[in-house]
Protein backbone atom coordinates (compact mmCIF):
# COMPACT_ATOMS: atom_id res chain seq x y z
CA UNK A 1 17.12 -59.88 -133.15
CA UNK A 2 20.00 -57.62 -132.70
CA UNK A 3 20.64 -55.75 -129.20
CA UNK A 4 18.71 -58.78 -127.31
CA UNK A 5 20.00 -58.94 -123.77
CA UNK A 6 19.34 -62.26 -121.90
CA UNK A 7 17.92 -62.05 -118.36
CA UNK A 8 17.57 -64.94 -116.97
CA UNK A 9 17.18 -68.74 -117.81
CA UNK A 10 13.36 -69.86 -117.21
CA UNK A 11 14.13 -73.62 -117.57
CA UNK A 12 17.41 -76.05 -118.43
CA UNK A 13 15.87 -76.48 -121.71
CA UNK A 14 17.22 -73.47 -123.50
CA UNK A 15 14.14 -70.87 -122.43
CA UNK A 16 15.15 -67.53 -121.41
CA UNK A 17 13.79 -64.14 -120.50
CA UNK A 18 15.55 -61.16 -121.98
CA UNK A 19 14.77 -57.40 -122.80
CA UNK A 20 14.68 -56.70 -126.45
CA UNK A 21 16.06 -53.35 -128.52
CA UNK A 22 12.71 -51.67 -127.79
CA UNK A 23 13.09 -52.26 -124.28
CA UNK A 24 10.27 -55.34 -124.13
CA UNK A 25 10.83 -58.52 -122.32
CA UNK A 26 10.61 -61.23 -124.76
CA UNK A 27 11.12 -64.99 -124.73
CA UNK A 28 13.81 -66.63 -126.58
CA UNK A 29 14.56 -70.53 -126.76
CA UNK A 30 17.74 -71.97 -127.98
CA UNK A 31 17.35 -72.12 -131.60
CA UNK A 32 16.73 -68.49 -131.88
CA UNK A 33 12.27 -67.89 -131.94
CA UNK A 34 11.57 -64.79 -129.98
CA UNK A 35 7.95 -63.56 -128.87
CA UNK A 36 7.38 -60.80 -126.18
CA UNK A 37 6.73 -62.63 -122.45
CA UNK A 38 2.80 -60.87 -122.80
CA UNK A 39 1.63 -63.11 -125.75
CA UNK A 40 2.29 -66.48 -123.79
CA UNK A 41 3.04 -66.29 -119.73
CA UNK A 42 2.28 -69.86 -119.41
CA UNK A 43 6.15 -70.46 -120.38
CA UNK A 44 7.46 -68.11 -117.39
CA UNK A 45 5.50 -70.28 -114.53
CA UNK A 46 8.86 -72.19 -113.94
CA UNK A 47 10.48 -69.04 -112.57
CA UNK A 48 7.94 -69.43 -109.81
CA UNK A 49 10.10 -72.57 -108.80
CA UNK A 50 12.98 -69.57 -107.67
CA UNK A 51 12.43 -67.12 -104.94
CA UNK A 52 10.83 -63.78 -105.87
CA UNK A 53 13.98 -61.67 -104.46
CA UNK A 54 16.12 -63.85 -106.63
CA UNK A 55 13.81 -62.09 -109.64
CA UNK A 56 12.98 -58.64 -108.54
CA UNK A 57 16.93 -57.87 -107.57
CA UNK A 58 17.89 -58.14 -111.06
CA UNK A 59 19.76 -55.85 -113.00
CA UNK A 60 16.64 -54.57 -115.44
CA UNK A 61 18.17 -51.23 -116.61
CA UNK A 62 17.78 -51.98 -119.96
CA UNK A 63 13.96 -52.81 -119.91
CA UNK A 64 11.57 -49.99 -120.72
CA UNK A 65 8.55 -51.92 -119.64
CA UNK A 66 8.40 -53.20 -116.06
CA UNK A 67 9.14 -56.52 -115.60
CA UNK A 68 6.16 -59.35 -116.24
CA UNK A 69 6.21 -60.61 -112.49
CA UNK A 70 2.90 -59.40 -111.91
CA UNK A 71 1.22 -60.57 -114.80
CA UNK A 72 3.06 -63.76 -113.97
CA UNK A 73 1.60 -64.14 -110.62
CA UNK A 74 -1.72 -63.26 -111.74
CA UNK A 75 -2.01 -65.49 -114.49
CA UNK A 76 -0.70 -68.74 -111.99
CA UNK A 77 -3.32 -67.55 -109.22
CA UNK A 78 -5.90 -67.49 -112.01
CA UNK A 79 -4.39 -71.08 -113.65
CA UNK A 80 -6.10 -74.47 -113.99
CA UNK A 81 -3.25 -75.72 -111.14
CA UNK A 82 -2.72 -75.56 -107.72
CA UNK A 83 0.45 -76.56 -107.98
CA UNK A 84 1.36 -72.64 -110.22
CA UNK A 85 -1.44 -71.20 -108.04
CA UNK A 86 0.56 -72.39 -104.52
CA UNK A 87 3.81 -71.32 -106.11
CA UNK A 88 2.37 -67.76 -106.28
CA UNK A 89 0.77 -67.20 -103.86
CA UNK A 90 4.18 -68.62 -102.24
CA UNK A 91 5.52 -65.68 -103.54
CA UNK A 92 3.22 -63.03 -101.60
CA UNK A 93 3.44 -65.17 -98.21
CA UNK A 94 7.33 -64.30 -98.32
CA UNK A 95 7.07 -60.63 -99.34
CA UNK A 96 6.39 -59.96 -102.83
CA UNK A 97 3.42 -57.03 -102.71
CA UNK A 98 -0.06 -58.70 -102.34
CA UNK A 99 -2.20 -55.26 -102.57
CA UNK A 100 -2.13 -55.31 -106.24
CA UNK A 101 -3.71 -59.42 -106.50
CA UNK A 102 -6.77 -58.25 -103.86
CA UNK A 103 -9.49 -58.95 -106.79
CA UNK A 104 -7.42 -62.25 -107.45
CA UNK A 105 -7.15 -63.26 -104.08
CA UNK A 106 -10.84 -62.81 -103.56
CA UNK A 107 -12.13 -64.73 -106.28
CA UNK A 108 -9.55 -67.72 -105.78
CA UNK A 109 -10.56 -67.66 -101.70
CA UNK A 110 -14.13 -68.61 -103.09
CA UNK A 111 -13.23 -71.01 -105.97
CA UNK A 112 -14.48 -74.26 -105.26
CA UNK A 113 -12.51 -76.17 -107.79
CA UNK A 114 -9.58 -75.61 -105.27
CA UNK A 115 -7.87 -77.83 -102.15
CA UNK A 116 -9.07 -76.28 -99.05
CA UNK A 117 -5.00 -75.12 -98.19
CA UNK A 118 -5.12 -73.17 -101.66
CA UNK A 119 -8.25 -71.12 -100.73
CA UNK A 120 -7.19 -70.85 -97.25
CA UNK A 121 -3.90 -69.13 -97.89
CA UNK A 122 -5.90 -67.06 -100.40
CA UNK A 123 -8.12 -65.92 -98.04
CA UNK A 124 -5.16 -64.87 -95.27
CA UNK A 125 -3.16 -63.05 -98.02
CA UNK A 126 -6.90 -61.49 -99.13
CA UNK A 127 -7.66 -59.96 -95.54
CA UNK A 128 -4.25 -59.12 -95.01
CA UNK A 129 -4.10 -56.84 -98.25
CA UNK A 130 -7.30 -55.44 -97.59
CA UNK A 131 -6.52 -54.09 -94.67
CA UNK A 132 -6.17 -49.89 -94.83
């Protein structure tokens, strides 16, 4: 795919996360498939393993679409794991915006299926984005 700009490495395995010509983020691995970052976010949960600052302070000039951290953090509070689920909601403990997860927040605070520190750090991120 000609013009694609690499981002930033999502594993040591040859995944990365770069902006295509249209301005879409899009997955590439190493021997050269593409597909845009929306059709499969399960292969972005590793950047969860990185601080969100060393994400969002990224050079994304190129990128007409914002970039998928949101739908990112989303889909791992919404995942079969507490392991993505705690590395997200990592994320919003240490400053990445919570308002926009509130719904998310609330239903994972109530989900039964998950350890008792999961739903309680849901619940403390939920009141403390529903605050006015």
């Amino acid at each position: 795919m000609a013009n694609y700009r690499a981002v930033i490495a999502i594993n040591e395995h040859g995944l990365m996360l770069g902006v295509g010509p249209e301005g879409r983020w899009i997955v590439s691995t190493s021997d050269g498939r593409r597909w845009s970052a929306a059709e499969n976010r399960r292969v972005l949960l590793p950047l969860l393993e990185r601080r969100h600052e060393d994400l969002t302070t990224l050079n994304l000039d190129l990128a007409s679409d914002p970039p998928p951290w949101d739908d990112l953090i989303r889909f791992a509070l919404s995942s079969w794991s507490d392991y993505w689920a705690g590395l997200a909601l990592g994320w919003l403990e240490h400053g990445y915006p919570a308002a926009p997860f509130r719904d998310t927040l609330r239903a994972l605070k109530d989900e039964a299926r998950r350890t008792q520190a999961i739903r309680h750090r849901a619940l403390r991120l939920w009141r403390e984005a529903s605050k006015p």
